[in-house]
N, C-alpha and C. Protein backbone atom coordinates (compact mmCIF):
# COMPACT_ATOMS: atom_id res chain seq x y z
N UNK A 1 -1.74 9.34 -7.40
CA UNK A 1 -0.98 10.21 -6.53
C UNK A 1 0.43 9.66 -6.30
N UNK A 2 0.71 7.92 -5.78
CA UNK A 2 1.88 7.90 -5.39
C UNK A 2 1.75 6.17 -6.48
N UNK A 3 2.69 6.19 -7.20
CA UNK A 3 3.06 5.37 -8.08
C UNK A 3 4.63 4.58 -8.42
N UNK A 4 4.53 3.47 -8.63
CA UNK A 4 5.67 2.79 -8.93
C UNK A 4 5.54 1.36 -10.20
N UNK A 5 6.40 1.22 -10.80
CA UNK A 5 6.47 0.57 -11.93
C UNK A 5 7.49 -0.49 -11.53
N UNK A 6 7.35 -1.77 -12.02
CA UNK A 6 8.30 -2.91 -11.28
C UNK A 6 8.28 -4.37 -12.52
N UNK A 7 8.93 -4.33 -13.55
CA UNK A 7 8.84 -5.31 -14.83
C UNK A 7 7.15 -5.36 -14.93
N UNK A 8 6.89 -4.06 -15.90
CA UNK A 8 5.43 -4.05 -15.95
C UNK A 8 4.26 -4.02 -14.99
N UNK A 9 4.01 -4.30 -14.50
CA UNK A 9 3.41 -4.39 -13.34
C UNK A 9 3.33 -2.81 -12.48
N UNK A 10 2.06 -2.04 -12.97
CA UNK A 10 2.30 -0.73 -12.06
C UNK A 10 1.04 -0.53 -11.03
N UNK A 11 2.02 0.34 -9.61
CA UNK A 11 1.34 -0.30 -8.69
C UNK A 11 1.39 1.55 -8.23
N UNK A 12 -0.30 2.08 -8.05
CA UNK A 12 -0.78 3.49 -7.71
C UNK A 12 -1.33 3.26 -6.66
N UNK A 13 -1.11 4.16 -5.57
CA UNK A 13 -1.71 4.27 -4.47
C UNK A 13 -2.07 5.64 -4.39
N UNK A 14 -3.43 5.81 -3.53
CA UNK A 14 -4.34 7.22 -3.06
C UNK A 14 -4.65 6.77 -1.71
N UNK A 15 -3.92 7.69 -0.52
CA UNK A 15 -4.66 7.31 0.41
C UNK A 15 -5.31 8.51 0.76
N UNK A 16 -5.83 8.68 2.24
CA UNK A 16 -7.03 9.37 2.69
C UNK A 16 -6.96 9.78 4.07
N UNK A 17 -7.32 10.50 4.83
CA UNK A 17 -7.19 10.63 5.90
C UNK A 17 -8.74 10.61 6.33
N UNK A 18 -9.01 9.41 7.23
CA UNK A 18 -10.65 9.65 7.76
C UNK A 18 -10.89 10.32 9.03
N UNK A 19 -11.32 11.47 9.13
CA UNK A 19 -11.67 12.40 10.19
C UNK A 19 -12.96 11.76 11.26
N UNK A 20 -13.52 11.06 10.39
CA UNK A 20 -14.76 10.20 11.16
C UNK A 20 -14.48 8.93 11.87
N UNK A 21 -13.15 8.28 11.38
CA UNK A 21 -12.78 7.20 12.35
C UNK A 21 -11.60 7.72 13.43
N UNK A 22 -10.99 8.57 12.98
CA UNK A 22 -9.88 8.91 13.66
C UNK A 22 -10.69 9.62 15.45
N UNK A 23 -9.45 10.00 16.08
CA UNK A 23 -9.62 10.33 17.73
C UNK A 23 -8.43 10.87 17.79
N UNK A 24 -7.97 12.09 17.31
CA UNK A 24 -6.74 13.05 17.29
C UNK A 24 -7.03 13.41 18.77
N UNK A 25 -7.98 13.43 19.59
CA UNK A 25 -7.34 13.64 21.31
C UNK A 25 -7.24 12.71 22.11
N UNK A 26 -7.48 11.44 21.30
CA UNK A 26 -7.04 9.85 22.35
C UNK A 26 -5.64 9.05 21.37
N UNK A 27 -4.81 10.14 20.61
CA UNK A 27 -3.44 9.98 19.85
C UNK A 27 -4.03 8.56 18.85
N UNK A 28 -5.53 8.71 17.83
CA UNK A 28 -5.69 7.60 17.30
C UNK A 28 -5.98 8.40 16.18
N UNK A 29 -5.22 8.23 15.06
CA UNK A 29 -5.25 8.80 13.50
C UNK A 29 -5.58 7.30 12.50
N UNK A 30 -6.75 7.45 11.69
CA UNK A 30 -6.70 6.36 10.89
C UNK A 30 -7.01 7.04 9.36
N UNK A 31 -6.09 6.22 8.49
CA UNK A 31 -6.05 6.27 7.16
C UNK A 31 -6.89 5.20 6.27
N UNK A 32 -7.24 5.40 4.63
CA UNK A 32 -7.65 4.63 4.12
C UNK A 32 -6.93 4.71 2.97
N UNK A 33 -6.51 3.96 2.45
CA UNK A 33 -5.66 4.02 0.90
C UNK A 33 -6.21 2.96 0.03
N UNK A 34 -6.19 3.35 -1.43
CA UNK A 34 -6.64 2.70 -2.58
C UNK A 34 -5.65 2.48 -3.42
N UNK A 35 -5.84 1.21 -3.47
CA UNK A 35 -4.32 0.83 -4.63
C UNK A 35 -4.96 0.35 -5.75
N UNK A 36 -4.30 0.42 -6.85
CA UNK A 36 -4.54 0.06 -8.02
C UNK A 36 -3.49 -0.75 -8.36
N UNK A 37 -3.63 -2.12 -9.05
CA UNK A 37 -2.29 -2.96 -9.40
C UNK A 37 -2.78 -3.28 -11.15
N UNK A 38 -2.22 -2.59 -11.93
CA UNK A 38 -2.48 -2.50 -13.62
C UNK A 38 -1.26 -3.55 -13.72
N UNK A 39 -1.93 -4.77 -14.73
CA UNK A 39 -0.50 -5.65 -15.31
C UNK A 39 -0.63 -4.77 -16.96
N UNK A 40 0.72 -4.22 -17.47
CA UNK A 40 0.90 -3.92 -18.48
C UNK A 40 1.94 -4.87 -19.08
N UNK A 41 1.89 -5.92 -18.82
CA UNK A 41 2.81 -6.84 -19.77
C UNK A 41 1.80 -7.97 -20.86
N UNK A 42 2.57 -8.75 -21.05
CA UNK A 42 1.71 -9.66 -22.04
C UNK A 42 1.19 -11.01 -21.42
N UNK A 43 1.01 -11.21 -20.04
CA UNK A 43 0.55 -12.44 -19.43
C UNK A 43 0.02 -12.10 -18.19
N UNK A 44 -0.44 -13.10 -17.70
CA UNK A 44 -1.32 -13.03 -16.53
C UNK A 44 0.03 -13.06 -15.02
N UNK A 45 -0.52 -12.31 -13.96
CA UNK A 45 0.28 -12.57 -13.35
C UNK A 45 -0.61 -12.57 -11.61
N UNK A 46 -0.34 -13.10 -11.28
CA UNK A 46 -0.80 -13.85 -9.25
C UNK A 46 -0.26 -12.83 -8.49
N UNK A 47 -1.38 -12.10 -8.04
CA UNK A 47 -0.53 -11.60 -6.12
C UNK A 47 -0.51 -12.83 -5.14
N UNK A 48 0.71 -12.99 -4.78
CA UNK A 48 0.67 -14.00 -3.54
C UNK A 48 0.76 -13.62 -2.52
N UNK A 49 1.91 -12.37 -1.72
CA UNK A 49 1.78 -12.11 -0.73
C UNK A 49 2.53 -10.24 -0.90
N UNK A 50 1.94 -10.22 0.68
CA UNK A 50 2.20 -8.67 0.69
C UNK A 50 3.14 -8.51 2.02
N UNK A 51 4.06 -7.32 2.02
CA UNK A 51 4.88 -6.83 2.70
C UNK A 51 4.71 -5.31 3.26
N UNK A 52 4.24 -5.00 4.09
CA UNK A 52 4.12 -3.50 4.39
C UNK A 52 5.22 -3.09 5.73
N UNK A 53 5.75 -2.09 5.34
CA UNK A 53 6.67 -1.49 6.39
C UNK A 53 5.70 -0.26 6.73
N UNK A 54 5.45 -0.22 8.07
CA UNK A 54 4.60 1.52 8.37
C UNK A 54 5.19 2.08 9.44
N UNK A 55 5.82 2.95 9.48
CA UNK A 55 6.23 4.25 10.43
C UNK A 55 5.71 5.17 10.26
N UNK A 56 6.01 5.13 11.99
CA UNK A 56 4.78 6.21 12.12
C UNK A 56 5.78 8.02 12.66
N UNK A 57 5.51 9.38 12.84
CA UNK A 57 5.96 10.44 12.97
C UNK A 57 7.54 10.37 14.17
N UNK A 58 6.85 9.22 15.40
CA UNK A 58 8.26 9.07 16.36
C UNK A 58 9.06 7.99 15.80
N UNK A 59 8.94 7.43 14.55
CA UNK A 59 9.90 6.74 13.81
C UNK A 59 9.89 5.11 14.47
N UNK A 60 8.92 4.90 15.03
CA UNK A 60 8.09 3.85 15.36
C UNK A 60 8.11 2.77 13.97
N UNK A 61 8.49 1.89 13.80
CA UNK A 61 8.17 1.13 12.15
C UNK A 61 8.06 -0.19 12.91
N UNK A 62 6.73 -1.07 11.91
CA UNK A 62 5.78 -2.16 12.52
C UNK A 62 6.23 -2.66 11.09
N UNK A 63 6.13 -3.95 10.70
CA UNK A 63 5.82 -4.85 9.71
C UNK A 63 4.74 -5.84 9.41
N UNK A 64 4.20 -5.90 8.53
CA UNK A 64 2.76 -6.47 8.12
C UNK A 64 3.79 -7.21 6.91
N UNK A 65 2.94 -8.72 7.28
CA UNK A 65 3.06 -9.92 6.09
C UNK A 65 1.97 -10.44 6.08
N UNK A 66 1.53 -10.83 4.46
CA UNK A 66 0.70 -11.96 4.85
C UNK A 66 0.12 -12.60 3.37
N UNK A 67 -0.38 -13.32 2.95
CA UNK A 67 -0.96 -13.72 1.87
C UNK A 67 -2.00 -12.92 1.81
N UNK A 68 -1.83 -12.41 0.44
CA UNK A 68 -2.69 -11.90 -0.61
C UNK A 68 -2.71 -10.09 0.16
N UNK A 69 -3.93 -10.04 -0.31
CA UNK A 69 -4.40 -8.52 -0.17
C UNK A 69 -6.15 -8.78 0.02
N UNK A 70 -6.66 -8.19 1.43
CA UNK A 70 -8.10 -8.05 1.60
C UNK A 70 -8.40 -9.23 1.54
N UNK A 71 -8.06 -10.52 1.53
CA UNK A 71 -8.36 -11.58 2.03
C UNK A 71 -8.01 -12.16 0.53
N UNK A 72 -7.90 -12.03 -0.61
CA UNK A 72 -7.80 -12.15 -2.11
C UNK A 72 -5.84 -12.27 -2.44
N UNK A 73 -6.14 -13.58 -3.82
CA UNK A 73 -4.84 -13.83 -4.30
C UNK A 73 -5.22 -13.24 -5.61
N UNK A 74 -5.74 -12.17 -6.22
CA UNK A 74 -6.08 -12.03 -7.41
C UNK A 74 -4.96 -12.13 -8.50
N UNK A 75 -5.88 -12.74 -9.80
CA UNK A 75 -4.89 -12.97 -10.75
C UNK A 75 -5.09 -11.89 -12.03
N UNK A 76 -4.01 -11.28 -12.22
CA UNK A 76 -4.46 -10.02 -12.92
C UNK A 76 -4.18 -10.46 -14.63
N UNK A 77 -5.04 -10.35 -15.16
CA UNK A 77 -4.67 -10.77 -16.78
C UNK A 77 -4.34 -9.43 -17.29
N UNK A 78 -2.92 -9.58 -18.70
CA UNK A 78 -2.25 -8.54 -18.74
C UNK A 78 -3.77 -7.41 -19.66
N UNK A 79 -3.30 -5.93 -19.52
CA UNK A 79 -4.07 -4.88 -19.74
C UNK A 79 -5.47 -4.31 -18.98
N UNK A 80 -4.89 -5.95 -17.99
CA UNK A 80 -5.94 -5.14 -16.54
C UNK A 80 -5.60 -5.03 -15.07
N UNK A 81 -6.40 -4.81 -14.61
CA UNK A 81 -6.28 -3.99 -12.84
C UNK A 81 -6.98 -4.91 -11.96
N UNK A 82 -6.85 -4.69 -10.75
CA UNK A 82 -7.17 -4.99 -9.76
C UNK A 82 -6.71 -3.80 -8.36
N UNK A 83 -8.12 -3.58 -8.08
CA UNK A 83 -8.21 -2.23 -7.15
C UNK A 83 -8.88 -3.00 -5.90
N UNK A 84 -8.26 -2.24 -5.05
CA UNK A 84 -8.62 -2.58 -3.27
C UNK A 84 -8.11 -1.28 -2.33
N UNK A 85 -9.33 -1.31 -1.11
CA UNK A 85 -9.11 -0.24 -0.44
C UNK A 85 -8.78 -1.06 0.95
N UNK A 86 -8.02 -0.61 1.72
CA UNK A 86 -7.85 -0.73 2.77
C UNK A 86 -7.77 0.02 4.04
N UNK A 87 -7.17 -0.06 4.95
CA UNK A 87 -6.49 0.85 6.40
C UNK A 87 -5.46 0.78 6.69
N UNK A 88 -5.17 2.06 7.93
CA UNK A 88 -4.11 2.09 8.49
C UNK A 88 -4.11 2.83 9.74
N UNK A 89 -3.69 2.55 10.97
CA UNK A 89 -4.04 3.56 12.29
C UNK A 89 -3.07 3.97 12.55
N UNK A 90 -2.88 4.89 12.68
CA UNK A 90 -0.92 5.52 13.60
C UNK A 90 -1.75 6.12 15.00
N UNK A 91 -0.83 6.07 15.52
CA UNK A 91 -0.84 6.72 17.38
C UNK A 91 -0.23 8.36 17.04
N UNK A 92 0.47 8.62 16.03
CA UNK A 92 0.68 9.77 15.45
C UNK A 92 0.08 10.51 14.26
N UNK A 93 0.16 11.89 14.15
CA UNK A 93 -1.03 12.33 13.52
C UNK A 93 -0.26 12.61 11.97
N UNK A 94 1.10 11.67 11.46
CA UNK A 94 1.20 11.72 10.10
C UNK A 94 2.63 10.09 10.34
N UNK A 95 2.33 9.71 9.26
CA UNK A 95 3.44 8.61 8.93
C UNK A 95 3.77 8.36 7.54
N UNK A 96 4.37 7.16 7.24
CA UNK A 96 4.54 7.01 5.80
C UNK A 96 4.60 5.24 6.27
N UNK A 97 3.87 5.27 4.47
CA UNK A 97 3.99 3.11 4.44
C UNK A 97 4.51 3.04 2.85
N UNK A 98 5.07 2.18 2.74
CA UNK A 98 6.52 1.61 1.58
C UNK A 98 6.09 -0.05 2.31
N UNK A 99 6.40 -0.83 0.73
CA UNK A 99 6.04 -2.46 0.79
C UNK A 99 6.04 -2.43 -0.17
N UNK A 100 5.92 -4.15 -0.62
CA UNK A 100 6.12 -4.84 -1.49
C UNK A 100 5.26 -5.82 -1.85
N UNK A 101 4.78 -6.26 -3.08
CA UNK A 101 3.56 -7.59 -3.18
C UNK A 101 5.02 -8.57 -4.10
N UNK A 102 4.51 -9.69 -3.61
CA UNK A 102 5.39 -10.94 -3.98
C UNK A 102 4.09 -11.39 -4.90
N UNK A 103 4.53 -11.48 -6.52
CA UNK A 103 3.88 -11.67 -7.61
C UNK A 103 4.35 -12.98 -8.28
N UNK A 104 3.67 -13.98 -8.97
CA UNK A 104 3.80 -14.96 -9.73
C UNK A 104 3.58 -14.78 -11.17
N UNK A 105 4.28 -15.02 -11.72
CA UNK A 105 4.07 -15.11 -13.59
C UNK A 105 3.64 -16.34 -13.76
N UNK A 106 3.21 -16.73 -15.62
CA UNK A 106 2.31 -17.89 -15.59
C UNK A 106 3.35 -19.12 -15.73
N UNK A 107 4.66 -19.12 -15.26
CA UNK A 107 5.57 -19.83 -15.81
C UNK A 107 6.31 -20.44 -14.35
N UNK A 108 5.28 -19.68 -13.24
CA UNK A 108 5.89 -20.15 -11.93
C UNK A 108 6.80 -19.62 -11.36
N UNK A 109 7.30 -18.40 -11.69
CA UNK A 109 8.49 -17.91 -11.33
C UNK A 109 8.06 -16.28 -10.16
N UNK A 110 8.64 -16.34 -9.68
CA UNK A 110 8.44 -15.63 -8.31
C UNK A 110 9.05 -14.36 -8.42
N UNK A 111 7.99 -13.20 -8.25
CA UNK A 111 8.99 -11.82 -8.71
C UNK A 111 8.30 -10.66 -7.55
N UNK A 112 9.17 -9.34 -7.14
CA UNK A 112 8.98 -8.45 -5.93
C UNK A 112 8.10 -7.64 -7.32
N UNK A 113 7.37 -6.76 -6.84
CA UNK A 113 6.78 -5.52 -7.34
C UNK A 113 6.96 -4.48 -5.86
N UNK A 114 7.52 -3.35 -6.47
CA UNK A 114 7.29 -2.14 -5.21
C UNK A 114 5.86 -1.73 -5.27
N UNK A 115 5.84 -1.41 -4.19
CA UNK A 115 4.85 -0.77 -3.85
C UNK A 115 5.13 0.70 -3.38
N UNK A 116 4.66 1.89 -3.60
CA UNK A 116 5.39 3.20 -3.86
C UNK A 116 5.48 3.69 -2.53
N UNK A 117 6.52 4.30 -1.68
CA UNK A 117 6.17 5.01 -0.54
C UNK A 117 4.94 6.29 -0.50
N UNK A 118 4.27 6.33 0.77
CA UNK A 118 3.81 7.08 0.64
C UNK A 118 3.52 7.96 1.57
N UNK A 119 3.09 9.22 2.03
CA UNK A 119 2.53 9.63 3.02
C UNK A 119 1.33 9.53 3.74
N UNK A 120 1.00 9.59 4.78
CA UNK A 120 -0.19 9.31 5.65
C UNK A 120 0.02 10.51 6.66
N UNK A 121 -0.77 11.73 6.06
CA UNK A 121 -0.57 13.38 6.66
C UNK A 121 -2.18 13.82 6.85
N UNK A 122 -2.46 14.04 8.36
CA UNK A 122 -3.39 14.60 8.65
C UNK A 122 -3.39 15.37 8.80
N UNK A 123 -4.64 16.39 9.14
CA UNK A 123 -4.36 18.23 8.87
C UNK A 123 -4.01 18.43 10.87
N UNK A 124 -3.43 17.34 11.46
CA UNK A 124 -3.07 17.81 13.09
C UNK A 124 -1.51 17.61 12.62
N UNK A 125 -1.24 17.26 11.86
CA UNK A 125 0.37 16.98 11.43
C UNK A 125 0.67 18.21 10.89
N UNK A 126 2.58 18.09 11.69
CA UNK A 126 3.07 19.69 11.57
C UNK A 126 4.41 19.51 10.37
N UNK A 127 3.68 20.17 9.32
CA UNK A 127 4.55 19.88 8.31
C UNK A 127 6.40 20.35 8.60
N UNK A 128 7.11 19.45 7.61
CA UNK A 128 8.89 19.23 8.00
C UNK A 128 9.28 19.03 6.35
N UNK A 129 10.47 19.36 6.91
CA UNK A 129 11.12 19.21 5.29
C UNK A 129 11.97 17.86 5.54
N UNK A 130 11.85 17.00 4.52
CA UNK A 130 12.68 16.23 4.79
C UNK A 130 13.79 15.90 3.89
C-alpha cells in the first residue's frame, strides 16, 4: 500500500484500523501496521534503530526512538525480508506516521532508509483534501 525505496533497501507498509481495540467515544483510535523491509542489494544489511514521527488530526506530532524494531536488530541477507506488525493509538480518529530505520552494511558503515509516510484513517475520520 505505502512504499519507499532507499539504496536498495525497500521498505512497504499496510496499516489497519482495529475497531476492537479502539474507543471512538473515550477519543481512543488504535492502529496496526505491517511493514515489510526487502534488502534488494547484494549484501547483508542490520536494522539498528528506528525513528517514528506520528501526528495526529490536531497536528499534535510525538517522536519515537529506539533500537531495533519489536524488540529485534534483524539482519536482512540480500533477496530477503523481514516483516513485523506493530501499533499505534491517536486521541484522534485519523493521523499520519513518516520515520526512518538507521541501517548497517557489512562494511560498518551507517546508512538512513525512509520509511514511507502514511495514513492512519478511521471510518469516524472526516475526509480533507490536502
Amino acid at each position: 500500500m505505502y512504499e519507499a525505496v532507499t539504496k536498495g533497501i525497500r521498505v512497504h507498509v499496510e496499516p489497519e484500523y482495529l475497531e476492537d481495540q479502539s474507543s471512538p467515544d473515550e477519543g481512543y483510535f488504535f492502529w496496526s501496521y505491517t511493514v515489510t523491509i526487502s534488502n534488494d542489494t547484494k549484501a547483508p544489511v542490520e536494522l539498528r534503530t528506528r525513528l517514528w514521527q506520528i501526528t495526529d488530526a490536531r497536528g499534535h506530532r510525538e517522536e519515537v526512538r529506539g533500537p531495533g524494531v519489536v524488540g529485534q536488530t534483524p539482519r536482512i541477507e540480500p533477496g530477503e525480508s523481514f516483516t513485523y506488525t506493530s501499533g499505534c493509538p491517536l486521541r484522534t480518529p485519523s493521523g499520519i506516521m513518516v520515520g526512518s530505520y538507521q541501517m548497517v552494511d557489512q562494511e560498518g558503515r551507517m546508512f538512513d532508509v525512509a520509511i514511507p509516510a502514511f495514513s492512519l484513517d478511521s471510518p469516524f475520520s472526516v475526509p480533507t483534501v490536502n
